[in-house]
C-alpha atoms as a PDB file:
ATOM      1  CA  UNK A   1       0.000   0.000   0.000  1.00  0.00           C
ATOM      2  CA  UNK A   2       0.710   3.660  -0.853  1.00  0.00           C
ATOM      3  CA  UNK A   3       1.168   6.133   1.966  1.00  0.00           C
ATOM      4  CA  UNK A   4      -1.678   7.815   0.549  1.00  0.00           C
ATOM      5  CA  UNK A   5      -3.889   4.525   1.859  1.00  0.00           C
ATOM      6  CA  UNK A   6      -2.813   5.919   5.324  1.00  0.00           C
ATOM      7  CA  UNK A   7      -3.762   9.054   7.265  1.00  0.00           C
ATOM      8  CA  UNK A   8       0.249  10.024   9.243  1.00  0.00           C
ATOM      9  CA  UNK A   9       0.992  11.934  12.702  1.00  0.00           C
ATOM     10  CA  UNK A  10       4.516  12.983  13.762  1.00  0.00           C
ATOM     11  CA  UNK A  11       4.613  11.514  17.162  1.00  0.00           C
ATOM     12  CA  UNK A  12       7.714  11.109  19.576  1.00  0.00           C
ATOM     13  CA  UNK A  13       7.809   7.842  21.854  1.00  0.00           C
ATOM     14  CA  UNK A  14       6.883   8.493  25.586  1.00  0.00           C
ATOM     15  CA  UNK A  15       6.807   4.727  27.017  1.00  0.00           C
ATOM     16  CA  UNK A  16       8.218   1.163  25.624  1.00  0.00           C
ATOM     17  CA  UNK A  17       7.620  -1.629  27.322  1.00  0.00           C
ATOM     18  CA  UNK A  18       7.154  -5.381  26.529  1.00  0.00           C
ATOM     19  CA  UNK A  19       3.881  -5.082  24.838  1.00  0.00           C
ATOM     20  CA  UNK A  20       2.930  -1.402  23.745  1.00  0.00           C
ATOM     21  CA  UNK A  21       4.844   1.310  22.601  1.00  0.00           C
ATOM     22  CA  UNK A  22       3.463   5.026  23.646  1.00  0.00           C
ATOM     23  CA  UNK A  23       3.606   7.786  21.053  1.00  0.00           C
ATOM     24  CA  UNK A  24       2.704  11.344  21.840  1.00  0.00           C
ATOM     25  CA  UNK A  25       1.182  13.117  19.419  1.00  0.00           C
ATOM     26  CA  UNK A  26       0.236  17.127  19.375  1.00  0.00           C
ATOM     27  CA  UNK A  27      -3.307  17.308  17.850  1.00  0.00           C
ATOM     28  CA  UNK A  28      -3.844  20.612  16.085  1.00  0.00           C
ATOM     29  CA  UNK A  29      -6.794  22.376  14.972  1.00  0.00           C
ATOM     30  CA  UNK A  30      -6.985  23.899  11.902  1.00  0.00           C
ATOM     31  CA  UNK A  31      -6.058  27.037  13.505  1.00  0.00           C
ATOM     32  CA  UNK A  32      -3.771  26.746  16.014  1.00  0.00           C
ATOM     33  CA  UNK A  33      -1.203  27.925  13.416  1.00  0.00           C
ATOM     34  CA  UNK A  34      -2.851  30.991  12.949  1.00  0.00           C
ATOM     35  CA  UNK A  35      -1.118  34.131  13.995  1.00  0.00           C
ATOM     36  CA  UNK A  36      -4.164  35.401  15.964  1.00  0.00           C
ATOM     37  CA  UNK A  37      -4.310  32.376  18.222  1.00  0.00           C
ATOM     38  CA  UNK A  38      -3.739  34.033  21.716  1.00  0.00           C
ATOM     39  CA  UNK A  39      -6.274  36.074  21.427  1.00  0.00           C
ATOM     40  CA  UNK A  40      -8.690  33.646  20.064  1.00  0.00           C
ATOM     41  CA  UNK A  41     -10.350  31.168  22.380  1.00  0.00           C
ATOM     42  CA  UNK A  42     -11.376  29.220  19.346  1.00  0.00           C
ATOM     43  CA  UNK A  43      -7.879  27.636  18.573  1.00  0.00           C
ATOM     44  CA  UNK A  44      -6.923  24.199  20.324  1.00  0.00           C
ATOM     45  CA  UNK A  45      -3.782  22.011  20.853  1.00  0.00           C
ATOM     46  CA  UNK A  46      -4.184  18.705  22.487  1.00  0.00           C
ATOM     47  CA  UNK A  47      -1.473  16.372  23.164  1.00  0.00           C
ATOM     48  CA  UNK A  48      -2.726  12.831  22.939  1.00  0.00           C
ATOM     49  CA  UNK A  49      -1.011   9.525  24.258  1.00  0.00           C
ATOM     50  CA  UNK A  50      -1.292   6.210  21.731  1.00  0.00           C
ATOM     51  CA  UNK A  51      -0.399   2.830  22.412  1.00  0.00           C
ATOM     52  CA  UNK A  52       0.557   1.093  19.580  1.00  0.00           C
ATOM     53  CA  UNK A  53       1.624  -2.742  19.928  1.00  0.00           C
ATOM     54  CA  UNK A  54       5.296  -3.538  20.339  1.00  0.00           C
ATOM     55  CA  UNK A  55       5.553  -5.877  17.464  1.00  0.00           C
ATOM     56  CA  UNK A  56       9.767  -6.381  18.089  1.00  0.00           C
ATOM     57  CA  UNK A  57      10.467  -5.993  14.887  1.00  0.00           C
ATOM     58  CA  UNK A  58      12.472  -2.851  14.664  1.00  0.00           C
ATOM     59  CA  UNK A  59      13.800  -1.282  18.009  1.00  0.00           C
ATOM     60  CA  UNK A  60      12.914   1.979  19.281  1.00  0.00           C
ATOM     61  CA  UNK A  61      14.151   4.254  21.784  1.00  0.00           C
ATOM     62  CA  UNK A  62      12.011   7.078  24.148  1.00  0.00           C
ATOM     63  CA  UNK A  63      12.380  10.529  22.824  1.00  0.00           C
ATOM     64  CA  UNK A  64      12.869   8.979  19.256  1.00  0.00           C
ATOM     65  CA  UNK A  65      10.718  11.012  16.747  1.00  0.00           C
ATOM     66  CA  UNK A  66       8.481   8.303  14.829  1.00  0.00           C
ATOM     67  CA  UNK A  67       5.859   8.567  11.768  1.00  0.00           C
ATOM     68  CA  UNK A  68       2.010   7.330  13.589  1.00  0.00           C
ATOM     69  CA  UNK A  69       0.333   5.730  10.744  1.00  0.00           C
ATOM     70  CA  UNK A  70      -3.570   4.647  10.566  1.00  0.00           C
ATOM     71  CA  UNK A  71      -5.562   3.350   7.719  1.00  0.00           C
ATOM     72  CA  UNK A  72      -7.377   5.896   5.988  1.00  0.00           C
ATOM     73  CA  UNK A  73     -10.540   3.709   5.663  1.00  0.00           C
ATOM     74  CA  UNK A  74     -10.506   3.323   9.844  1.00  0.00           C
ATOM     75  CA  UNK A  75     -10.560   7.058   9.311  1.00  0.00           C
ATOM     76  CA  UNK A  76     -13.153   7.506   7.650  1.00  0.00           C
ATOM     77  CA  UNK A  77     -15.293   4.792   9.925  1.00  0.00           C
ATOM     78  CA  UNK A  78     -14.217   6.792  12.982  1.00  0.00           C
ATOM     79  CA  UNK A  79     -15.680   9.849  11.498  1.00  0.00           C
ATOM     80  CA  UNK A  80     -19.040   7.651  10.594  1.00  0.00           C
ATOM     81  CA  UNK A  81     -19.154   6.093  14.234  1.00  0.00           C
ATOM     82  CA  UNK A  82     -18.252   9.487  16.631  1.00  0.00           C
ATOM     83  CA  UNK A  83     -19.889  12.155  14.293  1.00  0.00           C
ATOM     84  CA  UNK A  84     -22.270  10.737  11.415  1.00  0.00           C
ATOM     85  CA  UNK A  85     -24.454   8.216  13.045  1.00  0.00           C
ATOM     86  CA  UNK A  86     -24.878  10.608  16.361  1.00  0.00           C
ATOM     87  CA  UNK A  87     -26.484  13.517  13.700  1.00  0.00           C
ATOM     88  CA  UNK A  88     -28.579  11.186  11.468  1.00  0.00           C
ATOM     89  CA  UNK A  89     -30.012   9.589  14.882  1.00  0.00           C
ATOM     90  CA  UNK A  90     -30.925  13.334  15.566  1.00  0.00           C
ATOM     91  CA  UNK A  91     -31.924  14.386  12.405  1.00  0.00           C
ATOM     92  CA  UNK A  92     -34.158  11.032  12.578  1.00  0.00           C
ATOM     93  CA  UNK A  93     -35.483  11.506  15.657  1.00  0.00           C
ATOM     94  CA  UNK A  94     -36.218  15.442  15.293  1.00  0.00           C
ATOM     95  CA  UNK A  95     -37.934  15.126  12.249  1.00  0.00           C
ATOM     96  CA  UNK A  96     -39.890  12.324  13.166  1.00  0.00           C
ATOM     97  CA  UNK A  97     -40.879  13.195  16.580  1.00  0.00           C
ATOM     98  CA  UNK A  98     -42.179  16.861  15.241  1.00  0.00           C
ATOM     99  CA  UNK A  99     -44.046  15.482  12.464  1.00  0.00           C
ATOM    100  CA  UNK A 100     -46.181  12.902  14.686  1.00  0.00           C
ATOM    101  CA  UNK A 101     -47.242  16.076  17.015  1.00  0.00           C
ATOM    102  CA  UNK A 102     -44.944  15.188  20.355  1.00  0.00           C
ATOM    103  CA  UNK A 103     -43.797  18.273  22.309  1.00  0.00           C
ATOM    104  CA  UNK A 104     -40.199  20.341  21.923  1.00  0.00           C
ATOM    105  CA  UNK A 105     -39.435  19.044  25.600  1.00  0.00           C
ATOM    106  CA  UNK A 106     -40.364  15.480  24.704  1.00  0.00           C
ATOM    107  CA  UNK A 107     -38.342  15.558  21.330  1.00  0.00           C
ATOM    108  CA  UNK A 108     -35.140  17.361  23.152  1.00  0.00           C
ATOM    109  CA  UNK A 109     -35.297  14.470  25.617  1.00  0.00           C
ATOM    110  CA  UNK A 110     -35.708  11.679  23.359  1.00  0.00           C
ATOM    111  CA  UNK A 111     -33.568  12.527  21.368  1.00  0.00           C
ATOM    112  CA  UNK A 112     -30.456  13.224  24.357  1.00  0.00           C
ATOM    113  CA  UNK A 113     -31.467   9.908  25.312  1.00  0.00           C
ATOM    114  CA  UNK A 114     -31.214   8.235  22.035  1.00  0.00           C
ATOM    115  CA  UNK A 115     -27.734   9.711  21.518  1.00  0.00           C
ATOM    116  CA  UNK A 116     -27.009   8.596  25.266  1.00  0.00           C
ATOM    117  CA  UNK A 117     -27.773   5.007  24.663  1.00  0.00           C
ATOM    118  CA  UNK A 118     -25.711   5.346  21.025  1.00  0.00           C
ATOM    119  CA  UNK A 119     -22.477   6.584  22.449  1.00  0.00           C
ATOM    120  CA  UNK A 120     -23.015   3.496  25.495  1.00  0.00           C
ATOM    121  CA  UNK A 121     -23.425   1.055  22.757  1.00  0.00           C
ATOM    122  CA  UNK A 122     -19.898   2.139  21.606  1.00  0.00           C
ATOM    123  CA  UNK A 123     -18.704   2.350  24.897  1.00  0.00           C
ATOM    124  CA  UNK A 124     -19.687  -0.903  25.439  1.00  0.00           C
ATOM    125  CA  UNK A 125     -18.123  -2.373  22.197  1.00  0.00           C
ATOM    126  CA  UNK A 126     -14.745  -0.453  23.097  1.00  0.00           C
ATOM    127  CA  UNK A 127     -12.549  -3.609  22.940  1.00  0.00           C
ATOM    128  CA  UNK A 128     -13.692  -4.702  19.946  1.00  0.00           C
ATOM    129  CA  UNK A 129     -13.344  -1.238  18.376  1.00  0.00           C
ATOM    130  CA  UNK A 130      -9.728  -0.836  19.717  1.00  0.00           C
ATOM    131  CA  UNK A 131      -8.676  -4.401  18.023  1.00  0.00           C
ATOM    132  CA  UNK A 132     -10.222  -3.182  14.679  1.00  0.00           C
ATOM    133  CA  UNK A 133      -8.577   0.365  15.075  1.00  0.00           C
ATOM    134  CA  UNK A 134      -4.676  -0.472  14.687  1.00  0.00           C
ATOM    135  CA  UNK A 135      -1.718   2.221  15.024  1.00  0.00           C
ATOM    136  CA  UNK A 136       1.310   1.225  13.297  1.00  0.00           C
ATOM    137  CA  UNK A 137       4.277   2.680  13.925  1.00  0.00           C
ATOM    138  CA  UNK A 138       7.746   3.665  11.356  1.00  0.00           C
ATOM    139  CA  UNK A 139      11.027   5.258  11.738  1.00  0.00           C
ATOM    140  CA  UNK A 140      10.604   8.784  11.441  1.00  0.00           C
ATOM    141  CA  UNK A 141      10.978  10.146   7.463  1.00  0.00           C
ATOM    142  CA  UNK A 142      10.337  14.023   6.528  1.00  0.00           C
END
C-alpha cells in the first residue's frame, strides 16, 4: 500500500515496554497555526497519548521522533461512528418526533437519550473497536 492509503501523525515515543509502545502526538486544529491564536479562544492544541503494539520488529528508543500511521478507511469509519451516526439519529429523531405532534421538551429528551444510549453502545463495544482500530508505527521520514 501507498502512503496515501494511510492518514500520518509525527509523534515522539513516551513509554516502551514489553507489549505497547506510547507515542505522543500534538493534535492541532486547523487554527492553532494561525497568527491570531492568543487572542482567540477558538484555537486548540491537544497532546494525545497512543499505544501502539510492540511488534519487536524494529527497536525503538524514548524521545525517538516516529511517523504514527492509521488506515485511511478506519478514518473515515471513525468519522461515521463518533460524528455521522450521532447527527442522522438526531436528524431522525427530530424530524420524526415533530411530524407525529410530540412536544419540543419530549423531542429534546428523546432525542439526548437516544444519543445517550448510542455513544453506550460504543462504549460498550470499546474492545472490539480498539482491536479493529490499529496504530502502526515507522522510523521517522520528513
Amino acid at each position: 500500500m501507498s502512503k496515501q492509503d494511510y492518514v500520518n501523525h509525527d509523534g515522539i515515543i513516551t513509554a516502551i515496554d514489553i507489549d505497547y509502545i506510547t507515542v505522543e502526538i500534538l493534535n492541532k486544529s486547523a487554527c492553532s497555526s494561525c497568527h491570531a491564536k492568543g487572542v482567540c479562544t477558538l484555537g486548540d492544541v491537544k497532546i494525545k497519548e497512543i499505544d501502539v503494539e510492540n511488534t519487536g520488529y524494529q527497536t525503538y528508543e524514548v524521545g525517538e521522533k516516529v511517523n504514527l500511521l492509521l488506515k485511511r478507511t478506519l478514518g473515515y469509519r471513525a468519522l461515521w461512528l463518533s460524528y455521522l451516526v450521532p447527527l442522522l439519529i438526531l436528524l431522525v429523531l427530530l424530524i420524526s418526533l415533530s411530524t407525529v405532534g410530540f412536544s419540543e421538551l419530549a423531542v429534546g429528551l428523546s432525542i439526548i437519550g437516544a444519543i445517550s444510549l448510542y455513544y453506550i453502545i460504543i462504549w460498550l463495544f470499546r474492545d472490539k473497536l480498539k482491536r479493529e482500530f490499529v496504530f502502526t508505527i515507522e522510523k521517522f521520514s520528513e
